[in-house]
C-alpha atoms as a PDB file:
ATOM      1  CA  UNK A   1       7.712-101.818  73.191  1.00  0.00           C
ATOM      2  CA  UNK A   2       5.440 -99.154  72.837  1.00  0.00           C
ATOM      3  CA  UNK A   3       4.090 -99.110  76.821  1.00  0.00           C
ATOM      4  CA  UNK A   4       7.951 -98.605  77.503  1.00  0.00           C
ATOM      5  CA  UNK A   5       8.238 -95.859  74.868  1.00  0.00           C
ATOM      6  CA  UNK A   6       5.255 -94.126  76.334  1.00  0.00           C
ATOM      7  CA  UNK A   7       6.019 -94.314  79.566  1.00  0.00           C
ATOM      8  CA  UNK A   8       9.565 -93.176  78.962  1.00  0.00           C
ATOM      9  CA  UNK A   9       8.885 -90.063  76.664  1.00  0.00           C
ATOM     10  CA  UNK A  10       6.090 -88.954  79.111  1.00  0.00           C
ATOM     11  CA  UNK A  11       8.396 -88.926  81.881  1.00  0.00           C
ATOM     12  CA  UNK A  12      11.371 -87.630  79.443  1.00  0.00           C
ATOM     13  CA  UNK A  13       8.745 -84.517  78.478  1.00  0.00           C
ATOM     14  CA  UNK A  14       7.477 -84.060  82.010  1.00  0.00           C
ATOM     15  CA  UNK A  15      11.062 -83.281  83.429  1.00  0.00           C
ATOM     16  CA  UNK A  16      11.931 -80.850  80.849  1.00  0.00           C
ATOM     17  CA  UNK A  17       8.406 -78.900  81.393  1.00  0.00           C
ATOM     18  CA  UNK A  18       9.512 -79.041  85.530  1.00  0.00           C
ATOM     19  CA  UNK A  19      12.875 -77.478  84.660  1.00  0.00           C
ATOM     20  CA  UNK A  20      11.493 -74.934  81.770  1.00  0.00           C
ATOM     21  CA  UNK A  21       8.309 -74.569  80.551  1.00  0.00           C
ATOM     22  CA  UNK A  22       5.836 -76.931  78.115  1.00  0.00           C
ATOM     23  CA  UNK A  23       6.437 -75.145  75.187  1.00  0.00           C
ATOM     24  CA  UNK A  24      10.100 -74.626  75.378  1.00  0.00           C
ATOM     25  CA  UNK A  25      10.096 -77.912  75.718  1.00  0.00           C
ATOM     26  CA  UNK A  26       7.648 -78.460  73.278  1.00  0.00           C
ATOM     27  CA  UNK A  27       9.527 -76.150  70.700  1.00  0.00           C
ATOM     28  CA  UNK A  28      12.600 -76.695  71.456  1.00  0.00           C
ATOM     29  CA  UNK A  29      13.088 -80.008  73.717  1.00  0.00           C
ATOM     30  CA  UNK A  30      16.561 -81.270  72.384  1.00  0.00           C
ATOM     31  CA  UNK A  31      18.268 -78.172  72.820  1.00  0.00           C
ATOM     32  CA  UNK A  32      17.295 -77.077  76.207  1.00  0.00           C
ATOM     33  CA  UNK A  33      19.467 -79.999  78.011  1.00  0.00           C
ATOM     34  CA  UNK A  34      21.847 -82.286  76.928  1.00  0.00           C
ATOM     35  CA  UNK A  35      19.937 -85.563  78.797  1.00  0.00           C
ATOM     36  CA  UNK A  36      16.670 -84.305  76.765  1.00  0.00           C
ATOM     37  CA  UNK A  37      18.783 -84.418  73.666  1.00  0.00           C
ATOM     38  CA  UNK A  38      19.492 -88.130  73.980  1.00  0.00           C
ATOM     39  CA  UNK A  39      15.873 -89.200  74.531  1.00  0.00           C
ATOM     40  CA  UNK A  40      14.714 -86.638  72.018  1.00  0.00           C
ATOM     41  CA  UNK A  41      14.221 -89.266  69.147  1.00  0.00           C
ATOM     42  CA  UNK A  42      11.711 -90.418  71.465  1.00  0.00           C
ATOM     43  CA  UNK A  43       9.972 -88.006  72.560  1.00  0.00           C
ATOM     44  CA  UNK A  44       9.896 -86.371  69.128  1.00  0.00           C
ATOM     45  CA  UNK A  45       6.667 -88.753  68.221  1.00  0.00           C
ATOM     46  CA  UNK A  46       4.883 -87.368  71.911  1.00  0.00           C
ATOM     47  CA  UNK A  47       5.720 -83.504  71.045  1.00  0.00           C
ATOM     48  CA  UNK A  48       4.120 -84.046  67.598  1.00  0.00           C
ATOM     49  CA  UNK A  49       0.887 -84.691  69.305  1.00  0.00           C
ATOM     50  CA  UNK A  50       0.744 -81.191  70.871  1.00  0.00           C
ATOM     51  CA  UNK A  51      -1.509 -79.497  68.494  1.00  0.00           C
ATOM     52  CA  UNK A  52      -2.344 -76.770  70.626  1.00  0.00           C
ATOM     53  CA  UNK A  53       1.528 -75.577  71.398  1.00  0.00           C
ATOM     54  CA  UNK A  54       2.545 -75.165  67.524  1.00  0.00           C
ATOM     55  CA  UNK A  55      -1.447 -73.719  66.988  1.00  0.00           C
ATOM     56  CA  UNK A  56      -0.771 -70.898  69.120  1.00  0.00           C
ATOM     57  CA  UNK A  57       2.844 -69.617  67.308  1.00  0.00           C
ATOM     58  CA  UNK A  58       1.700 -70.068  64.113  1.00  0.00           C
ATOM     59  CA  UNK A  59      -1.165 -67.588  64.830  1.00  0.00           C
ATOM     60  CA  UNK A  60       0.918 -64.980  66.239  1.00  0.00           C
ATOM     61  CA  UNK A  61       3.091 -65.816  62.812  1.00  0.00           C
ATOM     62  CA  UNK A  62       0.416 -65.886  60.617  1.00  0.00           C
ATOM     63  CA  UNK A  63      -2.802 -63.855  59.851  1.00  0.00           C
ATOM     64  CA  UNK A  64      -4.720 -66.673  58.355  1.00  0.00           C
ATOM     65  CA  UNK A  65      -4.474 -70.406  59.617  1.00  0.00           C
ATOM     66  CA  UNK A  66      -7.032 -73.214  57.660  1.00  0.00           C
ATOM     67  CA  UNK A  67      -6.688 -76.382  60.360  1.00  0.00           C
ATOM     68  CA  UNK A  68      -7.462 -79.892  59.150  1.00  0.00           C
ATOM     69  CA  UNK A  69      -8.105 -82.899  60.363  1.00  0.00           C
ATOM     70  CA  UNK A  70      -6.193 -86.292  58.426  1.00  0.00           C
ATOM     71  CA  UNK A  71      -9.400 -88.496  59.701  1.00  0.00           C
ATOM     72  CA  UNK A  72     -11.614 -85.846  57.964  1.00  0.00           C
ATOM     73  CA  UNK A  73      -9.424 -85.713  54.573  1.00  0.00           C
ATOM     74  CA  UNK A  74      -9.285 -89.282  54.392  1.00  0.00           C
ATOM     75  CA  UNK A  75     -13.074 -90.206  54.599  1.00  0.00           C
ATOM     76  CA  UNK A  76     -14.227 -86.902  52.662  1.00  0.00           C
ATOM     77  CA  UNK A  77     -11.787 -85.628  50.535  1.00  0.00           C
ATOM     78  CA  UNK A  78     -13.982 -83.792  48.420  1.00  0.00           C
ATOM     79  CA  UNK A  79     -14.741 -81.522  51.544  1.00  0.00           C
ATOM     80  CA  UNK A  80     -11.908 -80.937  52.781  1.00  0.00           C
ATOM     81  CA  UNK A  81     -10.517 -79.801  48.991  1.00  0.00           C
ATOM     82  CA  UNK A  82     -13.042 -77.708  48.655  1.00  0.00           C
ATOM     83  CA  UNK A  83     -12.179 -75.923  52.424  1.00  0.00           C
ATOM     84  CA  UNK A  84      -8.884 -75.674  51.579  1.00  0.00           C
ATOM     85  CA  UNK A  85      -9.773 -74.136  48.008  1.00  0.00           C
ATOM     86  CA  UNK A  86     -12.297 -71.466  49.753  1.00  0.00           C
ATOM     87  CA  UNK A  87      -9.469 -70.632  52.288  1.00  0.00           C
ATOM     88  CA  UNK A  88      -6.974 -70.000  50.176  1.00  0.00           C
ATOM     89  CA  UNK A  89      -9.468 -67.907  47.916  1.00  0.00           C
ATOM     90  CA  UNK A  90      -8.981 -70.380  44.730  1.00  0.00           C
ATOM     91  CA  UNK A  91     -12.123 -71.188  42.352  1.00  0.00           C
ATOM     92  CA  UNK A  92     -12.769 -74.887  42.621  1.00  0.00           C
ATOM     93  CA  UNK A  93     -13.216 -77.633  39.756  1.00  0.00           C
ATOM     94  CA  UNK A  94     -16.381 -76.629  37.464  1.00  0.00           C
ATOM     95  CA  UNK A  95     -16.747 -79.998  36.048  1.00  0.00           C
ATOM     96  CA  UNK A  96     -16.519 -83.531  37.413  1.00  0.00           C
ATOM     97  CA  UNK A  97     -13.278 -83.693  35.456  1.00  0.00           C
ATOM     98  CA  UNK A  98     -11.955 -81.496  37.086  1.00  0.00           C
ATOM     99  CA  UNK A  99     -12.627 -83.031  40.562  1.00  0.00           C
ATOM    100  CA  UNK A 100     -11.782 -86.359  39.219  1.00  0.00           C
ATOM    101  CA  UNK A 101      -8.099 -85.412  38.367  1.00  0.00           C
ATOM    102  CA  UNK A 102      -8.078 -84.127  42.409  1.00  0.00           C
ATOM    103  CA  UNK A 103      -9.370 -86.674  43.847  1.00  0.00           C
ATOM    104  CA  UNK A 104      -7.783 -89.559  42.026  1.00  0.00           C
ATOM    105  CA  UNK A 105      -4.494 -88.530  43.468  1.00  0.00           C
ATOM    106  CA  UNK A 106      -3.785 -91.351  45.719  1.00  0.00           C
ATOM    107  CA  UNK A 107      -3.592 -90.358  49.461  1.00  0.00           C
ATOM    108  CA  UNK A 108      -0.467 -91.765  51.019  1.00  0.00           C
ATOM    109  CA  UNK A 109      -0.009 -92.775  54.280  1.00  0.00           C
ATOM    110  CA  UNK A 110       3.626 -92.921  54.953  1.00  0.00           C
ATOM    111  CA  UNK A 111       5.623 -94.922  57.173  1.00  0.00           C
ATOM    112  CA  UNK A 112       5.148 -98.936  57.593  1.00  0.00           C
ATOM    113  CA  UNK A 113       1.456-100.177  59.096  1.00  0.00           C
ATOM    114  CA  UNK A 114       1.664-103.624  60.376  1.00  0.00           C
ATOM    115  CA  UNK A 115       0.157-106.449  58.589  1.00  0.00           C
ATOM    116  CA  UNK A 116      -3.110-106.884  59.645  1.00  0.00           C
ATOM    117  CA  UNK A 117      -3.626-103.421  61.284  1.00  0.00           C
ATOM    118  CA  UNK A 118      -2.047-101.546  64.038  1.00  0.00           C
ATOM    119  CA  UNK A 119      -2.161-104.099  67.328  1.00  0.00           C
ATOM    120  CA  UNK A 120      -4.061-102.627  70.219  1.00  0.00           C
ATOM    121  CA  UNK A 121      -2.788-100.643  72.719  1.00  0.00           C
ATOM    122  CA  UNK A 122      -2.399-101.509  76.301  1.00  0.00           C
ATOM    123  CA  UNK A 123      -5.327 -99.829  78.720  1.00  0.00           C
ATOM    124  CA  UNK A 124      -2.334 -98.754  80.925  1.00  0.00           C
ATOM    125  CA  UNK A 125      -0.627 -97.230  78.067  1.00  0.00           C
ATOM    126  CA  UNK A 126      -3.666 -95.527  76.206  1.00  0.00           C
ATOM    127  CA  UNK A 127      -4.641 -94.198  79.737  1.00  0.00           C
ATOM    128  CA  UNK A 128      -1.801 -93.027  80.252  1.00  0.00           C
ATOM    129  CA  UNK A 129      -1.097 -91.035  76.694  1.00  0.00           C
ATOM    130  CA  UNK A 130      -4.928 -89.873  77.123  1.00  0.00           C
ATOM    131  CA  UNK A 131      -3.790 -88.106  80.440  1.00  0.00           C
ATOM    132  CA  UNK A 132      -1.306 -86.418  79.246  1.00  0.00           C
ATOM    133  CA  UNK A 133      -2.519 -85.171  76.036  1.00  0.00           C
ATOM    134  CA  UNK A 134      -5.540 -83.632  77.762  1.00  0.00           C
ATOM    135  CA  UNK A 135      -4.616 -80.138  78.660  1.00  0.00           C
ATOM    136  CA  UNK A 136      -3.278 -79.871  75.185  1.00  0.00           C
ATOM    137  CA  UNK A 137      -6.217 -81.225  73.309  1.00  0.00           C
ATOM    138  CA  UNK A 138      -8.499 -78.723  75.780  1.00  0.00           C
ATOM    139  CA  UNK A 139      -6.246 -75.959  75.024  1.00  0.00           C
ATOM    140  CA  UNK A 140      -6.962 -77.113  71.026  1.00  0.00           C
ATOM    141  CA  UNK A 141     -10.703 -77.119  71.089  1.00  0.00           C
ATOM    142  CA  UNK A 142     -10.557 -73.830  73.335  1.00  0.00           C
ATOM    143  CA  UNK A 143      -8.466 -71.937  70.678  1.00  0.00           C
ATOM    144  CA  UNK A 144     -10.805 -73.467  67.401  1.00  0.00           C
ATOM    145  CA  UNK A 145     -14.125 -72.698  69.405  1.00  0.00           C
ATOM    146  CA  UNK A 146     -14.886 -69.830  66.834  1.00  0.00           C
ATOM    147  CA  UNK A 147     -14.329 -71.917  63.639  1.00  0.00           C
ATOM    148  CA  UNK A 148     -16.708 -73.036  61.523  1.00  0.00           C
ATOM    149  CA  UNK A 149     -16.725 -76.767  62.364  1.00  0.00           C
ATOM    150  CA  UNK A 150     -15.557 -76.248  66.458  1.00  0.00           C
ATOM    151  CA  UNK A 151     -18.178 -78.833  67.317  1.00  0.00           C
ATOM    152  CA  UNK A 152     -16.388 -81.557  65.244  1.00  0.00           C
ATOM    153  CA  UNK A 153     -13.445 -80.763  66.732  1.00  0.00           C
ATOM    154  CA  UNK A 154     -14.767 -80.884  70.640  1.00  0.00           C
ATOM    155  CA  UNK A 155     -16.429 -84.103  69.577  1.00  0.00           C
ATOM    156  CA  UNK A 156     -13.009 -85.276  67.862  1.00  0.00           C
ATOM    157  CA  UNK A 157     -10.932 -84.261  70.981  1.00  0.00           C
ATOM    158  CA  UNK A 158     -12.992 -86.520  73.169  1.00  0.00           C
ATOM    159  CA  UNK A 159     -12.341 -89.555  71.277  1.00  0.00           C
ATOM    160  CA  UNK A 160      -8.622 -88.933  71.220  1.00  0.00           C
END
């Protein structure tokens, strides 16, 4: 179950960083040994979660970088659109026509959702995942801290 998975990939992710570093591991986990290559289908879901790793690189790579947040897309759409537009230097829709045909576009979350809503997770588990995200999720709000909406993002990183 998922308190096995987490506890497994955790562990999985902590002995690669012990033998290399967190962001080989990070960027390159399956390749670095072959016993992290079979668990990496595992731990694939746990590196995902490491914002602040794949941040970092694509800054070096990349002059300009426009981070969303999904939760922020899905309850304001219109906002985030309109970020996105301004960032990438595009005019936005002059007429509610215009933003109708964007934001009638059905949002799609992919992947299956239980019936009823994802089950809750396990204290132990959540506790767990919260400690080891952490440093990452510091590292995250330390490198936004000069954009535009870095208080959103402290207050988001303290409910993740």
């Amino acid at each position: 179950g998922e308190a096995q998975w987490a506890a497994e990939s955790v562990a999985a992710f902590q002995r690669c960083a012990s033998n290399f570093s967190v962001s080989a591991c990070a960027l390159g986990f399956e390749s670095l040994a072959r016993e992290n290559e079979e668990v990496f289908y595992h731990c694939d879901q746990l590196i995902k979660g490491m914002y602040s790793i794949f941040l970092s690189r694509w800054q070096r790579e990349h002059d300009r970088v426009l981070v969303l947040r999904s939760e922020e897309y899905f309850s304001n759409p219109r906002k985030v659109i309109e970020r996105a537009l301004s960032f990438l230097r595009l005019t936005p829709p002059d007429t509610d026509q215009g933003w109708a045909r964007l934001l009638s576009t059905p949002r799609v979350l992919h992947g299956k959702r239980p019936t009823g809503g994802t089950p809750p997770m396990l204290a132990a588990t959540e506790a767990s995942l919260r400690h080891f995200y952490m440093p990452f999720l510091s590292d995250l709000v330390r490198q936004l801290r000069h954009t535009e909406d870095a208080s959103e993002w402290r207050s988001w990183a303290l409910y993740s």
